[in-house]
N, C-alpha and C. Protein backbone atom coordinates (compact mmCIF):
# COMPACT_ATOMS: atom_id res chain seq x y z
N UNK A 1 79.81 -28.05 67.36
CA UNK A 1 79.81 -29.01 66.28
C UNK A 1 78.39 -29.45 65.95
N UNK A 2 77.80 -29.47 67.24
CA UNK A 2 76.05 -29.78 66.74
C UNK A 2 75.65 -29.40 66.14
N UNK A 3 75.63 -27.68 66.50
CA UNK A 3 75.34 -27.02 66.20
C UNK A 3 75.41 -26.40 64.61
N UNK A 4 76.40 -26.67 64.44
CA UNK A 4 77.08 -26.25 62.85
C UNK A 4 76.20 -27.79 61.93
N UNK A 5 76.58 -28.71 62.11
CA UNK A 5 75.52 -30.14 61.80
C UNK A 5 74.04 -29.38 61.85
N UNK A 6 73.34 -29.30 62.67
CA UNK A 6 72.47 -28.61 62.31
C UNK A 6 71.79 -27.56 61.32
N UNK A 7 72.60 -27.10 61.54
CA UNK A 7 72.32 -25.15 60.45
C UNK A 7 72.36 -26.28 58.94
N UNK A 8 73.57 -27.20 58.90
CA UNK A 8 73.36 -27.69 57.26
C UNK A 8 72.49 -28.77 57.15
N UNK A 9 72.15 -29.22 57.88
CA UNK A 9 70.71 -30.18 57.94
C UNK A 9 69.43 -29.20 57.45
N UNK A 10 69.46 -28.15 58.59
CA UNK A 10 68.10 -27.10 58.01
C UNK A 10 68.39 -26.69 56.65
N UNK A 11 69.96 -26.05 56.39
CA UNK A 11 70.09 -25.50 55.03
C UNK A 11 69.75 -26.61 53.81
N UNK A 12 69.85 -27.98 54.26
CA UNK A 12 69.55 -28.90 53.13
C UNK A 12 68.39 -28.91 52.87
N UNK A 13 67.30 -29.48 53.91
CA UNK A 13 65.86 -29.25 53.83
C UNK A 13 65.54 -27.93 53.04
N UNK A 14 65.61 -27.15 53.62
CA UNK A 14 65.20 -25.52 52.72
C UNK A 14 65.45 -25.84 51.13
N UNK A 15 67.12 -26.28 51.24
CA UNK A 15 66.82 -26.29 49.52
C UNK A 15 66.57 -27.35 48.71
N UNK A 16 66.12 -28.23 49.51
CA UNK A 16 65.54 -29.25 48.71
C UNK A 16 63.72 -29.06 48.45
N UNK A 17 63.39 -27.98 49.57
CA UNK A 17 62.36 -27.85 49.98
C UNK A 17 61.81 -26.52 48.47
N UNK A 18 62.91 -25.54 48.96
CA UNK A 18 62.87 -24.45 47.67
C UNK A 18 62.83 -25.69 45.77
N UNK A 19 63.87 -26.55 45.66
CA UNK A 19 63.79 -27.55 44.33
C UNK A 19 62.21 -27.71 44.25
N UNK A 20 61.93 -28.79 45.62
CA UNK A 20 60.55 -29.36 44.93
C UNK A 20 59.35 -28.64 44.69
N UNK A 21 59.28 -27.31 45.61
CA UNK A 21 58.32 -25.89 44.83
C UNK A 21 58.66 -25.67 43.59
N UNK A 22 59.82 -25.20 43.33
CA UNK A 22 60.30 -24.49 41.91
C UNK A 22 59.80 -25.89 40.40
N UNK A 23 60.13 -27.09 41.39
CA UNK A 23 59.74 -28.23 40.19
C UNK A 23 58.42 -28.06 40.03
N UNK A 24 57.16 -28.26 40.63
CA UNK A 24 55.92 -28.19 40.96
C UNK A 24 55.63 -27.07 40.16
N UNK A 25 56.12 -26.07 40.19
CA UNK A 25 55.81 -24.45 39.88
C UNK A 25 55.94 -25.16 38.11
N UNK A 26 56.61 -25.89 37.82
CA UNK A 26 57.02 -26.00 36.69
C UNK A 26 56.07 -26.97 35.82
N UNK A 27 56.09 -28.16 36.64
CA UNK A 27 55.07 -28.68 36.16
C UNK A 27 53.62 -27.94 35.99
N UNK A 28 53.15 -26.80 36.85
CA UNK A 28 52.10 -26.13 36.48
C UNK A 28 52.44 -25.00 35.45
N UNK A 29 53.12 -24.72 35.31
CA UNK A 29 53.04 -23.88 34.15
C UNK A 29 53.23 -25.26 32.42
N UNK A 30 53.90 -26.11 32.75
CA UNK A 30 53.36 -27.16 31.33
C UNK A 30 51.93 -27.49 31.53
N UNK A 31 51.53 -27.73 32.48
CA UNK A 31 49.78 -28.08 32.42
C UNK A 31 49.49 -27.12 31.76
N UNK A 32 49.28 -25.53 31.99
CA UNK A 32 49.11 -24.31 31.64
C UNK A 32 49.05 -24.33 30.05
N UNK A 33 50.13 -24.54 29.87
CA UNK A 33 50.70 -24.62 28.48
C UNK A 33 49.87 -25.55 27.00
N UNK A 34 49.72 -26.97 27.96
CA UNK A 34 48.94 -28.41 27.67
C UNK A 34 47.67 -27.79 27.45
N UNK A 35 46.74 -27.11 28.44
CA UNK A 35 45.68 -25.85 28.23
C UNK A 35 45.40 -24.94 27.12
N UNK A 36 46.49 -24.44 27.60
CA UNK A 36 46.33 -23.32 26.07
C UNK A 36 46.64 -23.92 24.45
N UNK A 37 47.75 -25.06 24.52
CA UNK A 37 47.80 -25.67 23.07
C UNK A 37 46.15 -25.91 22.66
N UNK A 38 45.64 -27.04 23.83
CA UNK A 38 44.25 -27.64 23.47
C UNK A 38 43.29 -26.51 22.69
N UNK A 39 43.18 -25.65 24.15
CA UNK A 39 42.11 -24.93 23.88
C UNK A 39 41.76 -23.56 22.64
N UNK A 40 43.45 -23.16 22.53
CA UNK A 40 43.63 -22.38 21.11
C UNK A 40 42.97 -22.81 19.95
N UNK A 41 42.70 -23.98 19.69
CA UNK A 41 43.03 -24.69 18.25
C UNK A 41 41.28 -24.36 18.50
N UNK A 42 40.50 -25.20 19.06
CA UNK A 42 39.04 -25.03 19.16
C UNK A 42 38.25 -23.60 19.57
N UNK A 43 36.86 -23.44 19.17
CA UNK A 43 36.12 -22.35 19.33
C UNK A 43 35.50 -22.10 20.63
N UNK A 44 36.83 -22.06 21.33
CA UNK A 44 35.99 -21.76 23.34
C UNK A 44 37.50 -20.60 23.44
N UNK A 45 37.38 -20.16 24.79
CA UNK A 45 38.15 -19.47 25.38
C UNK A 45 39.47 -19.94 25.59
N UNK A 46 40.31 -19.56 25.54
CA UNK A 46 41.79 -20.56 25.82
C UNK A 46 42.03 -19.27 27.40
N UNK A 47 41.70 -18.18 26.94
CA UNK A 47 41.90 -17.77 28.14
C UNK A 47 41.22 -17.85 29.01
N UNK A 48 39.93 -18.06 29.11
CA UNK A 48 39.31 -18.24 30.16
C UNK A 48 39.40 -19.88 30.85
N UNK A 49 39.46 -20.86 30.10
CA UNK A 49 40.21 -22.34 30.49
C UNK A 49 41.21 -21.88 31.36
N UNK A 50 42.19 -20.98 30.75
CA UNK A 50 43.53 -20.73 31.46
C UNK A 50 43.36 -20.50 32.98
N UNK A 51 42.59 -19.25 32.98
CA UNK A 51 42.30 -18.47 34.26
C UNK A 51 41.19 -19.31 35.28
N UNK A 52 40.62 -20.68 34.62
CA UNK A 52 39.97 -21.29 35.73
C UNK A 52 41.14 -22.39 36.13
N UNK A 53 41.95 -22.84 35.07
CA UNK A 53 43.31 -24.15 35.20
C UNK A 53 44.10 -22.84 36.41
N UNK A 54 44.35 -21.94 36.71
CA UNK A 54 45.06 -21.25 37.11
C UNK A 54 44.67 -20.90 38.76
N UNK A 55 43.22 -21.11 38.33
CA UNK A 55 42.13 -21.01 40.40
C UNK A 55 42.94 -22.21 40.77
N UNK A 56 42.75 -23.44 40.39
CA UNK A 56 43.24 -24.52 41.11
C UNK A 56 44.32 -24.87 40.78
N UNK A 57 45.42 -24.63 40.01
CA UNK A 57 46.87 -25.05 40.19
C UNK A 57 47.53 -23.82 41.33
N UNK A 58 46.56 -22.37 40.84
CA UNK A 58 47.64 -21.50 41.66
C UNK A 58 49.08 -21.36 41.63
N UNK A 59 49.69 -20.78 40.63
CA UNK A 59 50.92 -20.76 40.17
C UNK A 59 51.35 -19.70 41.25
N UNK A 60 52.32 -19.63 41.81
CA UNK A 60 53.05 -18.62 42.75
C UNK A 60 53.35 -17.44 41.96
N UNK A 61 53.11 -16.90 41.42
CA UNK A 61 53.91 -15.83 41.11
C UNK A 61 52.51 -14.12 41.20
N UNK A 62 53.73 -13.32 41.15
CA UNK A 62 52.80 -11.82 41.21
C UNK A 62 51.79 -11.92 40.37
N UNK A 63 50.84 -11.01 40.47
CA UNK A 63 49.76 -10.88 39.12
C UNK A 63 50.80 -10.15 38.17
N UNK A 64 51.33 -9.64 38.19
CA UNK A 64 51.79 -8.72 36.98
C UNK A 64 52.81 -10.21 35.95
N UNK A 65 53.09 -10.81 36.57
CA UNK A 65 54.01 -12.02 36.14
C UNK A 65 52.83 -12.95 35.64
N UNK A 66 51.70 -13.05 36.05
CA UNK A 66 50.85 -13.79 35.03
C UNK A 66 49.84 -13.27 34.32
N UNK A 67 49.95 -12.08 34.48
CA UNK A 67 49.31 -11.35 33.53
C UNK A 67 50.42 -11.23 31.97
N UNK A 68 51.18 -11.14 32.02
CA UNK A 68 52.99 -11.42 30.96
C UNK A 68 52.49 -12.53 30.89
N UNK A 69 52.13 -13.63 31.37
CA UNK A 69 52.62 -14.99 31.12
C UNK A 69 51.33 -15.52 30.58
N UNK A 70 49.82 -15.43 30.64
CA UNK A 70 48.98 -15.01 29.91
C UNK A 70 49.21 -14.58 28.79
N UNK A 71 49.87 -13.78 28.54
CA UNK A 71 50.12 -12.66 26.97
C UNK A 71 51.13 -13.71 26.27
N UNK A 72 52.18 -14.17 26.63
CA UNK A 72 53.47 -15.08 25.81
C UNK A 72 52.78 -16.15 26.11
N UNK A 73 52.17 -16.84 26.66
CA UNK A 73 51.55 -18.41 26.72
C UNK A 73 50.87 -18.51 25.36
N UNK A 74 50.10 -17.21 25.08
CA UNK A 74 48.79 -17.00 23.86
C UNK A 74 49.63 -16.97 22.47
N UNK A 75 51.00 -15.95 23.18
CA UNK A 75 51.70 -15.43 21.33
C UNK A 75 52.15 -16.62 21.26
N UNK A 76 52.62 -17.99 21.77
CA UNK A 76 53.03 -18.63 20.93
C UNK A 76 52.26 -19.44 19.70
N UNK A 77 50.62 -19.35 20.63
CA UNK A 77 49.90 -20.56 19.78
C UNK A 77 49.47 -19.18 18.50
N UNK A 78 49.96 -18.24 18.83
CA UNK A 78 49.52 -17.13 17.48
C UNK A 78 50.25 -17.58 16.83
N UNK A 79 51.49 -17.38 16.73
CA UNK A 79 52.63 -17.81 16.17
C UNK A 79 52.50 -18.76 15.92
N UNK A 80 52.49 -19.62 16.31
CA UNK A 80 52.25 -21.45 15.77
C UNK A 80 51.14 -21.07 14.24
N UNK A 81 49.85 -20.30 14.58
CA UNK A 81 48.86 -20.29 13.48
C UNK A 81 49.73 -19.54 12.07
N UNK A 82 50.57 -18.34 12.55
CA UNK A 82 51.04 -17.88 11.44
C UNK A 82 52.22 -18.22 10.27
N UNK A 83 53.18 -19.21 11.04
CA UNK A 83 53.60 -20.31 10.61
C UNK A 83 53.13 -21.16 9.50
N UNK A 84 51.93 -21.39 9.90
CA UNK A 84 51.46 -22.74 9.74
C UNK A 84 50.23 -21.74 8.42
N UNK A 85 50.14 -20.73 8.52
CA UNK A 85 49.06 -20.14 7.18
C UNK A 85 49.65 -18.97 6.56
N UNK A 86 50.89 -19.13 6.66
CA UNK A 86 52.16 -17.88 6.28
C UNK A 86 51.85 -17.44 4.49
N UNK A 87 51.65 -18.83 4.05
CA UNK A 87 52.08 -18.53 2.37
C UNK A 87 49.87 -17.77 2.40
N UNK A 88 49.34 -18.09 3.31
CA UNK A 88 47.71 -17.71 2.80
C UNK A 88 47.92 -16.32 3.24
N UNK A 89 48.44 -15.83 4.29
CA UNK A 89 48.50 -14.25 5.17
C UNK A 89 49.56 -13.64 4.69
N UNK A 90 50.47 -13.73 4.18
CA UNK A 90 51.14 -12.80 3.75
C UNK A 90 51.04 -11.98 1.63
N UNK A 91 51.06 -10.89 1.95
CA UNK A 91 50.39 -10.48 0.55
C UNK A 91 51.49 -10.71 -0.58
N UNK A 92 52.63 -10.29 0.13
CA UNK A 92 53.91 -9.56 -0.21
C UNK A 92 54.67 -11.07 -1.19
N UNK A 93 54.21 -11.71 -2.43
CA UNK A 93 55.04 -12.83 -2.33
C UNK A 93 54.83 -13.08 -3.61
N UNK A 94 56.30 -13.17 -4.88
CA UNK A 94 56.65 -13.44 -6.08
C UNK A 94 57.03 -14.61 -6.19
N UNK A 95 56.41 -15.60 -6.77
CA UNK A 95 57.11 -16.88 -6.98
C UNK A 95 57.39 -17.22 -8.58
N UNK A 96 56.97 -16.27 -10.06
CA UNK A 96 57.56 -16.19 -11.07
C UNK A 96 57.38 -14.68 -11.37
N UNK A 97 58.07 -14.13 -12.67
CA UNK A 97 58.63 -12.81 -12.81
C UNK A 97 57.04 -12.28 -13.79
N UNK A 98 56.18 -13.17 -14.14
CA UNK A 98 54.67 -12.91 -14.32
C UNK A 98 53.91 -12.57 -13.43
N UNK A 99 54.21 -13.30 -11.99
CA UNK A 99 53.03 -13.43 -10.95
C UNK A 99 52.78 -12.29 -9.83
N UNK A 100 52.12 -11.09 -10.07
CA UNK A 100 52.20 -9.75 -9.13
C UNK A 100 52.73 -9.83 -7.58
N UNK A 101 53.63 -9.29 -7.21
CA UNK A 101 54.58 -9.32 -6.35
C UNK A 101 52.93 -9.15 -4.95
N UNK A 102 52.30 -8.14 -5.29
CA UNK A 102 51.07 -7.73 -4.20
C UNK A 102 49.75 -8.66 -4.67
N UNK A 103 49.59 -9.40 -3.41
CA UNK A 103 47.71 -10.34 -3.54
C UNK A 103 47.12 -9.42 -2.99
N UNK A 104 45.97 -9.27 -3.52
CA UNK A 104 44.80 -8.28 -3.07
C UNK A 104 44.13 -8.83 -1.95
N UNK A 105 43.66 -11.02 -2.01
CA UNK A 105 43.15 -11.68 -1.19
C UNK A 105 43.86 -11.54 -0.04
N UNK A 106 44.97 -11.75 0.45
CA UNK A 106 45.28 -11.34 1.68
C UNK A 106 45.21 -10.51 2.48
N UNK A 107 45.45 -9.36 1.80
CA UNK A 107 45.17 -7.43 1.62
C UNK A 107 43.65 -7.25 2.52
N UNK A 108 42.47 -8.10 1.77
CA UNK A 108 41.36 -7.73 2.27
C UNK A 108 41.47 -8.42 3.30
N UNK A 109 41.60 -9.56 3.33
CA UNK A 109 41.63 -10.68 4.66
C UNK A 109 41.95 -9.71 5.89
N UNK A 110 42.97 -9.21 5.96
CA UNK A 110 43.25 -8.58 6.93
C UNK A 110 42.70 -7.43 7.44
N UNK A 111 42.35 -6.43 5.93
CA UNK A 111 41.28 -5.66 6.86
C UNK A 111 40.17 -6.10 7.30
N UNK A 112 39.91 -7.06 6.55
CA UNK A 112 38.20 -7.77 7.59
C UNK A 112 38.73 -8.02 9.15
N UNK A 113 40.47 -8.79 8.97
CA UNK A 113 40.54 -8.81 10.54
C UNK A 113 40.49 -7.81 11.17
N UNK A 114 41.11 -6.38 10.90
CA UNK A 114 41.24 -5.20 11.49
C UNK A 114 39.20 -4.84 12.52
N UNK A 115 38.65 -4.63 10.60
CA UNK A 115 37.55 -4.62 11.42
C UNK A 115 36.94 -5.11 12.32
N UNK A 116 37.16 -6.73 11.93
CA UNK A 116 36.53 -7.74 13.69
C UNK A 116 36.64 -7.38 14.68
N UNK A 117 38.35 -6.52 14.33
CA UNK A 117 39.02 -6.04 16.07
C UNK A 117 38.42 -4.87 16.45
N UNK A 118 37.53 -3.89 15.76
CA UNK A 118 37.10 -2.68 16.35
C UNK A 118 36.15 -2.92 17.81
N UNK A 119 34.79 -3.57 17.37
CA UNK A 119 34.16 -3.95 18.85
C UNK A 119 35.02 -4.35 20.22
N UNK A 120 36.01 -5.20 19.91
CA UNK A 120 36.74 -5.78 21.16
C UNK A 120 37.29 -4.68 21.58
N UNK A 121 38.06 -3.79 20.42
CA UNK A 121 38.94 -2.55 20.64
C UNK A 121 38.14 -1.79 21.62
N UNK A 122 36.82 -1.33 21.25
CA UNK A 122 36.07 -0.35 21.63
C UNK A 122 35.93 -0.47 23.34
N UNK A 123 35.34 -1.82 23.63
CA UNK A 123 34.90 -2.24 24.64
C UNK A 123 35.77 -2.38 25.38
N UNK A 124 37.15 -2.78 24.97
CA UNK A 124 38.13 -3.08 26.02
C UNK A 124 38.92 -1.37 26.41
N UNK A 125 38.54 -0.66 25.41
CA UNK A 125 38.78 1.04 25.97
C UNK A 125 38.39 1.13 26.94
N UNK A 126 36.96 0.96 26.45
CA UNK A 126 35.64 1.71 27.68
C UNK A 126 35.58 0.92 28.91
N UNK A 127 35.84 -0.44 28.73
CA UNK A 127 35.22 -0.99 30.08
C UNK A 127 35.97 -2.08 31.02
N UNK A 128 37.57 -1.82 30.78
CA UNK A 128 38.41 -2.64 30.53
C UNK A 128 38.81 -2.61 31.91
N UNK A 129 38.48 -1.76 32.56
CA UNK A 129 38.22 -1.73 34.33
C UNK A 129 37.50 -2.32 35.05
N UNK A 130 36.57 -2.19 34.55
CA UNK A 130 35.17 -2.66 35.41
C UNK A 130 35.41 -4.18 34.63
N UNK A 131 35.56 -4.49 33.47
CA UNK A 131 35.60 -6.14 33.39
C UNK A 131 36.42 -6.60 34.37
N UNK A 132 37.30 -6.09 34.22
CA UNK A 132 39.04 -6.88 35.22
C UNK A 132 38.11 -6.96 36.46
N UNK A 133 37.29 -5.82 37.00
CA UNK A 133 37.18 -6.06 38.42
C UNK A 133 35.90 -6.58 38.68
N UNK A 134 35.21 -7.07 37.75
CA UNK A 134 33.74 -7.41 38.33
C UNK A 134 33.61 -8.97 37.19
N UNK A 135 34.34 -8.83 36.32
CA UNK A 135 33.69 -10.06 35.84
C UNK A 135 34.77 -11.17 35.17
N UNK A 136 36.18 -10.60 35.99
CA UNK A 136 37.25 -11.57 35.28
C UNK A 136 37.25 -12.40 37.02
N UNK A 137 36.51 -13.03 37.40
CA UNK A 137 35.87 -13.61 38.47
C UNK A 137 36.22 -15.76 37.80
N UNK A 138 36.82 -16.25 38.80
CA UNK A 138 36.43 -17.97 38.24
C UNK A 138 34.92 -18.23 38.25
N UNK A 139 34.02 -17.61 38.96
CA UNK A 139 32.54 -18.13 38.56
C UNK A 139 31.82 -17.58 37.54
N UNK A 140 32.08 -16.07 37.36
CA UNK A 140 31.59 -15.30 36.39
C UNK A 140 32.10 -16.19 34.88
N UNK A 141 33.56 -16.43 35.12
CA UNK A 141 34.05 -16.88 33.75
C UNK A 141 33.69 -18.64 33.88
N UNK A 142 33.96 -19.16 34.31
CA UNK A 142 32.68 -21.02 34.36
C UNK A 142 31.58 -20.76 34.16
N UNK A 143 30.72 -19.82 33.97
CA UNK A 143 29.14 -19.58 34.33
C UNK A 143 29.65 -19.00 32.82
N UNK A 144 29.99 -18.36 31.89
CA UNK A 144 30.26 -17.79 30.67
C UNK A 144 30.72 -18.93 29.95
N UNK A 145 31.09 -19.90 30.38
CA UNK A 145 32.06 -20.74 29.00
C UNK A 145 31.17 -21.67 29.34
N UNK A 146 30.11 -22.40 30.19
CA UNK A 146 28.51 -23.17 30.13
C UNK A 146 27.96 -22.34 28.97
N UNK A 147 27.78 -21.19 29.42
CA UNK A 147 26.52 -20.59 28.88
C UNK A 147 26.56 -20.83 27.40
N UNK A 148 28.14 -20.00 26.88
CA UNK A 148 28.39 -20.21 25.45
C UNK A 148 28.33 -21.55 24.84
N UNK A 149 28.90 -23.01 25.49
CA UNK A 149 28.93 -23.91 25.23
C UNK A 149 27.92 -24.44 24.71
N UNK A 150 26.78 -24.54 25.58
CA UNK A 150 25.61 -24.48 25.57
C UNK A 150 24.96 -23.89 24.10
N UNK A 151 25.09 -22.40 23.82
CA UNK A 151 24.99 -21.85 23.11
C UNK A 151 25.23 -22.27 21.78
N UNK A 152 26.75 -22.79 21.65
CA UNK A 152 26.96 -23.54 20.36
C UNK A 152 26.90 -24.59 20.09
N UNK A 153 26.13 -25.54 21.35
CA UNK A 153 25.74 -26.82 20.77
C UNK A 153 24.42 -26.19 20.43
N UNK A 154 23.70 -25.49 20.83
CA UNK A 154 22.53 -25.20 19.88
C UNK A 154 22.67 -24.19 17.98
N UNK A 155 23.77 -23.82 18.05
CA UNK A 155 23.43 -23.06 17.34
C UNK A 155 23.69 -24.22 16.18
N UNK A 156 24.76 -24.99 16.48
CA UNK A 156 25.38 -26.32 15.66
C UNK A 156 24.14 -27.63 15.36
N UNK A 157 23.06 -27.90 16.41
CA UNK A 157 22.04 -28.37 15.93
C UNK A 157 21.31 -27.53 14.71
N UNK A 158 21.09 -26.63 15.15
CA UNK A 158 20.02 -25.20 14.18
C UNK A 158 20.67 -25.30 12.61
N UNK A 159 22.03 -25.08 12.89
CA UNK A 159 22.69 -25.50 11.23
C UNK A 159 23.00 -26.36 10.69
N UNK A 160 22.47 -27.68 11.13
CA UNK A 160 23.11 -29.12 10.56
C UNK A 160 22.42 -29.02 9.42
N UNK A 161 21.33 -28.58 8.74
CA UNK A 161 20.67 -28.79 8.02
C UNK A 161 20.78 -27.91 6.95
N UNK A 162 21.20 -26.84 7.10
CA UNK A 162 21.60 -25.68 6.06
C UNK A 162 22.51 -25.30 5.85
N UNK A 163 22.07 -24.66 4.83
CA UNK A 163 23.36 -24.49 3.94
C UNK A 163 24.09 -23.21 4.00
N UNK A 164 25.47 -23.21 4.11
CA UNK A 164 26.24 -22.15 4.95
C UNK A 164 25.94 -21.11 3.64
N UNK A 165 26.27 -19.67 4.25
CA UNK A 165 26.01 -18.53 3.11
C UNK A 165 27.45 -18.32 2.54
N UNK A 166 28.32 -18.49 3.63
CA UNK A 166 29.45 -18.27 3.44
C UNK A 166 30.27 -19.67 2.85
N UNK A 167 30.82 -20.01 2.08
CA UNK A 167 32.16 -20.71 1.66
C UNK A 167 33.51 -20.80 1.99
N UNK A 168 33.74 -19.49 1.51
CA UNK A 168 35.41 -19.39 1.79
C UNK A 168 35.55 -18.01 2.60
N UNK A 169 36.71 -17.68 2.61
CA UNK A 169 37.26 -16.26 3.37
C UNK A 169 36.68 -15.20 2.59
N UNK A 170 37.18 -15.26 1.20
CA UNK A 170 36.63 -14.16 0.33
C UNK A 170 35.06 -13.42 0.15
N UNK A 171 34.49 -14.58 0.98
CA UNK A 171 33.20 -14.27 0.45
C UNK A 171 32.41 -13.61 1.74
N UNK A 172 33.45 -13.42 2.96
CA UNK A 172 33.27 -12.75 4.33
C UNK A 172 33.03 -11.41 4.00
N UNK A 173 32.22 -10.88 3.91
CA UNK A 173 31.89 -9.12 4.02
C UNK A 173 32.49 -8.66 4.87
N UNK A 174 32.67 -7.03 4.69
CA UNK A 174 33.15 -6.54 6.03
C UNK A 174 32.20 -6.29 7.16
N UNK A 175 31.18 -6.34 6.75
CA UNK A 175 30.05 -6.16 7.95
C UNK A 175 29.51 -7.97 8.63
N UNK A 176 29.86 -8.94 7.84
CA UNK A 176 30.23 -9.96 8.14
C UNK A 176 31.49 -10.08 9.15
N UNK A 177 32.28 -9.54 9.02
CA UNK A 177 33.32 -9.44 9.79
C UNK A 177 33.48 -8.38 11.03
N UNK A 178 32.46 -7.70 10.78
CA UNK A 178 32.36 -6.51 11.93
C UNK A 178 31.03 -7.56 12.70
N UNK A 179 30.52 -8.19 12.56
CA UNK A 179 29.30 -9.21 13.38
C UNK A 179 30.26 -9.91 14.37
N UNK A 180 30.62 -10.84 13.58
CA UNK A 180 31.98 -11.61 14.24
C UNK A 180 32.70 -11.28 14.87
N UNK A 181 33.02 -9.91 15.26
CA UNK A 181 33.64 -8.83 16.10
C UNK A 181 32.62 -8.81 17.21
N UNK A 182 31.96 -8.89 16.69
CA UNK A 182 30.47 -8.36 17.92
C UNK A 182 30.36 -9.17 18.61
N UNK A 183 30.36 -10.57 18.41
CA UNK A 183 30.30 -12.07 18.89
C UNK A 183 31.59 -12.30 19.54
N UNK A 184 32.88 -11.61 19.74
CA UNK A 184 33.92 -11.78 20.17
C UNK A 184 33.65 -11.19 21.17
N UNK A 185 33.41 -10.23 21.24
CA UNK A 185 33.36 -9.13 22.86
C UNK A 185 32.80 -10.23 23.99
């Protein structure tokens, strides 16, 4: 009879013990989340925030499970942007029987994005090994998001005073947009 009293004493502990991990686990993945909303919207890394919020919460799970969870943490705040700039990004859209079913402005928009993406494309071909293993590091990446920081509070002093070349989207070149690619890598 003790004995049996026992075993469900331990079996209670265990799963109360298994609850308050799985809760914890949970609350770190909303911090996670709280992270990536913030840091999406502004001009820093959301992933690299992520992957230093991630050294010190230490979420339990496999790498392959946060490497996935990395990727859907990001598509939502994509999704949130495309939502939210749907009627500017999409080309495809008649609102009277005058008004051309195809926008050209969107049309280009996107290949300028295409192009931005070639450098990242390129680099993440070629070197997409050796980054993972030598420089997707928590110090390498804190020592990168100073540096840049740094970087754009200077570049943001340097331009308070002048006058932007650019205006709007339209007026982004594609070699304007292949720079900006360059600055992404």
């Amino acid at each position: 009879m003790l004995e049996a009293r026992t075993q469900d004493i331990t079996l209670q502990a265990e799963r109360e013990k298994r609850e308050t991990t799985e809760f914890i686990e949970i609350l770190k993945t909303i911090v996670l989340g709280i992270i990536q909303g913030i840091t999406e919207w502004l001009p820093i890394s959301s992933t690299g925030h992520m992957i230093l919020a991630d050294t010190f919460l230490q979420l339990n799970q496999p790498k392959d499970f946060m490497d996935m969870f990395f990727v859907v943490i990001q598509l939502g705040a994509i999704l949130a942007v495309v939502i939210l700039f749907w009627e500017k990004m999409w080309p495809f859209q008649r609102k009277t029987p005058t008004q051309p079913a195809v926008r050209w402005d969107p049309i280009q928009m996107w290949c300028k994005v295409v192009v931005a993406c070639i450098p990242g494309a390129v680099v993440t071909i070629l070197f997409d090994d050796y980054i993972e293993a030598h420089l997707h590091t928590p110090t390498v990446i804190a020592a990168a998001l100073i540096l840049y920081g740094v970087g754009f509070i200077l570049i943001e002093n340097w331009n308070k005073t002048r006058t932007p070349k650019v205006q709007t989207l339209a007026e982004i070149t594609y070699r304007t947009a292949f720079l900006i690619g360059l600055f992404q890598v």
